[in-house]
Structures are given as C-alpha cells and as structure tokens.
Protein backbone atom coordinates (compact mmCIF):
# COMPACT_ATOMS: atom_id res chain seq x y z
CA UNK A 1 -4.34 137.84 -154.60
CA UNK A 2 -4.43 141.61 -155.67
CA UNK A 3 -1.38 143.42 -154.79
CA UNK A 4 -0.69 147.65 -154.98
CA UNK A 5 2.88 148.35 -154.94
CA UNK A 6 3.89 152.02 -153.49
CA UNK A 7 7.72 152.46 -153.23
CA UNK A 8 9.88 155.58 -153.33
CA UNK A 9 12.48 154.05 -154.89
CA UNK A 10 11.53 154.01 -158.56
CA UNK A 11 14.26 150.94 -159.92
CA UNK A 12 12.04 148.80 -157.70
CA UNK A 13 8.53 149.85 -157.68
CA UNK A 14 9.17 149.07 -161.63
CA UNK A 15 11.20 146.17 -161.15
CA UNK A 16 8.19 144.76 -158.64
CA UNK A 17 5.49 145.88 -161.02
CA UNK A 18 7.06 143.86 -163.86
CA UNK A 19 7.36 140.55 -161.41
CA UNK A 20 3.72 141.10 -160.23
CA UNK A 21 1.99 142.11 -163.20
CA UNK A 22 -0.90 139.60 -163.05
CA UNK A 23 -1.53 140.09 -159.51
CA UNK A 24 -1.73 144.37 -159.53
CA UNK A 25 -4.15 146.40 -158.55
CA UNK A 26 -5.18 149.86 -157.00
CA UNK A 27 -4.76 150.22 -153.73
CA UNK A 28 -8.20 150.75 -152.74
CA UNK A 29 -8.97 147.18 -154.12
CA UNK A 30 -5.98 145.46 -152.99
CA UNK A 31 -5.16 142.72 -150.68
CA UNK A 32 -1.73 143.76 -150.01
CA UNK A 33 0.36 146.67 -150.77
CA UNK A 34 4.20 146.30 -151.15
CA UNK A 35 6.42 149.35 -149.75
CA UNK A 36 10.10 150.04 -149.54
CA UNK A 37 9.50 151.95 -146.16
CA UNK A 38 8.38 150.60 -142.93
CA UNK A 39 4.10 150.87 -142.31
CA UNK A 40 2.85 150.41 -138.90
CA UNK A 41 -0.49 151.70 -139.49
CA UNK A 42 -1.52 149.22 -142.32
CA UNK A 43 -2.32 145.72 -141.82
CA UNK A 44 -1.78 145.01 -145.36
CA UNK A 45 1.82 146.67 -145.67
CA UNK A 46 4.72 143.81 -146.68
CA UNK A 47 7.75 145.44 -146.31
CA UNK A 48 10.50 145.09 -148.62
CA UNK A 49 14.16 146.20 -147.08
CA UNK A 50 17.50 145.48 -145.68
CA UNK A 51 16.34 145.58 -141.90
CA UNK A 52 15.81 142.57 -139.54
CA UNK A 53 11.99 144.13 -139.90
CA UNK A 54 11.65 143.52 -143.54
CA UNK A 55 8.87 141.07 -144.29
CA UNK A 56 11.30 140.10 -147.07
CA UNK A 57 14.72 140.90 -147.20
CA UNK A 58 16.96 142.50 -150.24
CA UNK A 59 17.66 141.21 -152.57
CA UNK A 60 15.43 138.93 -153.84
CA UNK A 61 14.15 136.74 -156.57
CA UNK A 62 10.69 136.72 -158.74
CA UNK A 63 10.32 133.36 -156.74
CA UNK A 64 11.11 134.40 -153.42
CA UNK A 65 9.32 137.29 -153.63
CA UNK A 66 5.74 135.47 -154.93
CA UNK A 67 6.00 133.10 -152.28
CA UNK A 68 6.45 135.47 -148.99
CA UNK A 69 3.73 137.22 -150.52
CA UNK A 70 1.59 134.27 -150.66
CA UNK A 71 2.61 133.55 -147.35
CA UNK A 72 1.23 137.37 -146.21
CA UNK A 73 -1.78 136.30 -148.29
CA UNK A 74 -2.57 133.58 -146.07
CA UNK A 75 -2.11 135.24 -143.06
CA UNK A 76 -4.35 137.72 -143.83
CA UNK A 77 -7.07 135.43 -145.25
CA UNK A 78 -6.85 131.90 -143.60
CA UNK A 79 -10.29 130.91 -144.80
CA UNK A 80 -8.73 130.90 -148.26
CA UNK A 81 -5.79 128.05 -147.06
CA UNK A 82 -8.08 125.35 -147.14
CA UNK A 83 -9.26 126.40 -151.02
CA UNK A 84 -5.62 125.98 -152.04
CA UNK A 85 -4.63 123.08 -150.32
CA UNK A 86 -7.77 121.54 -152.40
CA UNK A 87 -6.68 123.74 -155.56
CA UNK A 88 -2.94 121.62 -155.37
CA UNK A 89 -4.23 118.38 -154.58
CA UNK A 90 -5.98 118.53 -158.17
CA UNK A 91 -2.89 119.45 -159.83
CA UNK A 92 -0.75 116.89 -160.97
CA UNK A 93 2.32 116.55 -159.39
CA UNK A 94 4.43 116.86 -162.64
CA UNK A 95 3.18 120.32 -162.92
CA UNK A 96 5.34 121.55 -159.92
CA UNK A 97 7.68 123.94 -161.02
CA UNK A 98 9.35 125.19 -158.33
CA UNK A 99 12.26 122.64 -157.86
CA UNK A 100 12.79 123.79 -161.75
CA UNK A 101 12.49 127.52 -160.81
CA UNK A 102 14.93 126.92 -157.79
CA UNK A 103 17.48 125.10 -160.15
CA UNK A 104 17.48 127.86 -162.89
CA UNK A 105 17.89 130.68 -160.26
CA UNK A 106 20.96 128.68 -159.00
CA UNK A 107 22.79 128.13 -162.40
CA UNK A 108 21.65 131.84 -163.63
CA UNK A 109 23.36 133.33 -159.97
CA UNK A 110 26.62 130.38 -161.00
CA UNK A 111 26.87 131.92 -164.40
CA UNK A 112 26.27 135.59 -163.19
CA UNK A 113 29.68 134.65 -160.44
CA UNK A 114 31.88 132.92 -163.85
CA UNK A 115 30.88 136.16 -165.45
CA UNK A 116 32.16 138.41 -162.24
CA UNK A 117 35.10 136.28 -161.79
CA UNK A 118 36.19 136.34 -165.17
CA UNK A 119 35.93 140.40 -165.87
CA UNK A 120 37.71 140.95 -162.34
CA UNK A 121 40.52 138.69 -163.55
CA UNK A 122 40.78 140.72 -167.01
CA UNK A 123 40.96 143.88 -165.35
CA UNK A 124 43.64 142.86 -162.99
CA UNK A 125 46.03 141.72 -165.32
C-alpha cells in the first residue's frame, strides 16, 4: 500500500507522515492520498475531518488510522483481498497484535484522563 499525504494543515500532514512512514510515497506513484479537505474528483482521496463525510473521523489513533486505510486499500484493489486473507492464514495466531495495540491505546487514553483530572483538581484549589 503506497500512500501520498497532502494536507494544509501542517501539525497533521507531519503527524500522518510520521504514522505512515513505511507506506509513503509520491503522489504520482501512490495508491491513496490522504487530505484534510474534501476531494470529489479523486478516486484515491481518504478524507481525514470532523464532518459526517470524513472517511475517518478526528481524532484518531496510529491504529485506527492504518486500518480505515487498509480498508480504502481494499476497496480500491479487491483482487489483492484474497492475497491477504492467504498472507494471515500463514501467520501464526500469536503474532496478532492488535488486541495488544487496542489495550495499550486504552490504558495510555486512562492515564492521559488521571493526568487531566489531577492538574484540573490542582488548579482549582
């Protein structure tokens, strides 16, 4: 999966180039291009925004993000769904990480609400 990212906003076009840094590429080579804006005219646009319209919707995680994408990928390219179903099959089943990734991204957004909760209650003494 080769991905361009073109965004106006600069926090995230770096933010999504640091997530997706194995998967970049120019735009003329890519298989999808990620924008901050709405794009009618391109197939291969995956819209990231706060609309009902947003192919995925702020904010996000590294996680959520690589799977919608994936998702777009195999939309675009069904011949390749039956190459990955065969690709997974292979691997063992230990090697699944995503119930680990989805149980470190809830304790890291628990510890991120201790740490809100606890500054708020300093400064309102």
């Amino acid at each position: 999966m080769k991905i361009a990212v073109q965004c106006s906003s600069p926090l995230l076009q770096k933010s999504l180039e640091l997530f997706l840094d194995k998967h970049l590429s120019t735009y003329s080579k890519c298989d999808i291009v990620v924008r901050d804006e709405p794009c009618l005219e391109d197939e291969r646009c995956f819209y990231i925004g706060s609309d009902a319209s947003a192919n995925l919707k702020k904010p996000f995680s590294k996680a959520q993000l690589i799977l919608a994408l994936e998702k777009r990928h195999l939309e675009l390219n069904p011949q390749e769904e039956s190459v990955q179903t065969h690709n997974r099959e292979k691997l063992d089943p230990a090697m699944d990480f995503s119930i680990l990734e989805n149980r470190i991204e809830s304790l890291t957004q628990e510890y991120q609400s201790n740490i809100i909760r606890a500054v708020k209650a300093f400064y309102e003494k």
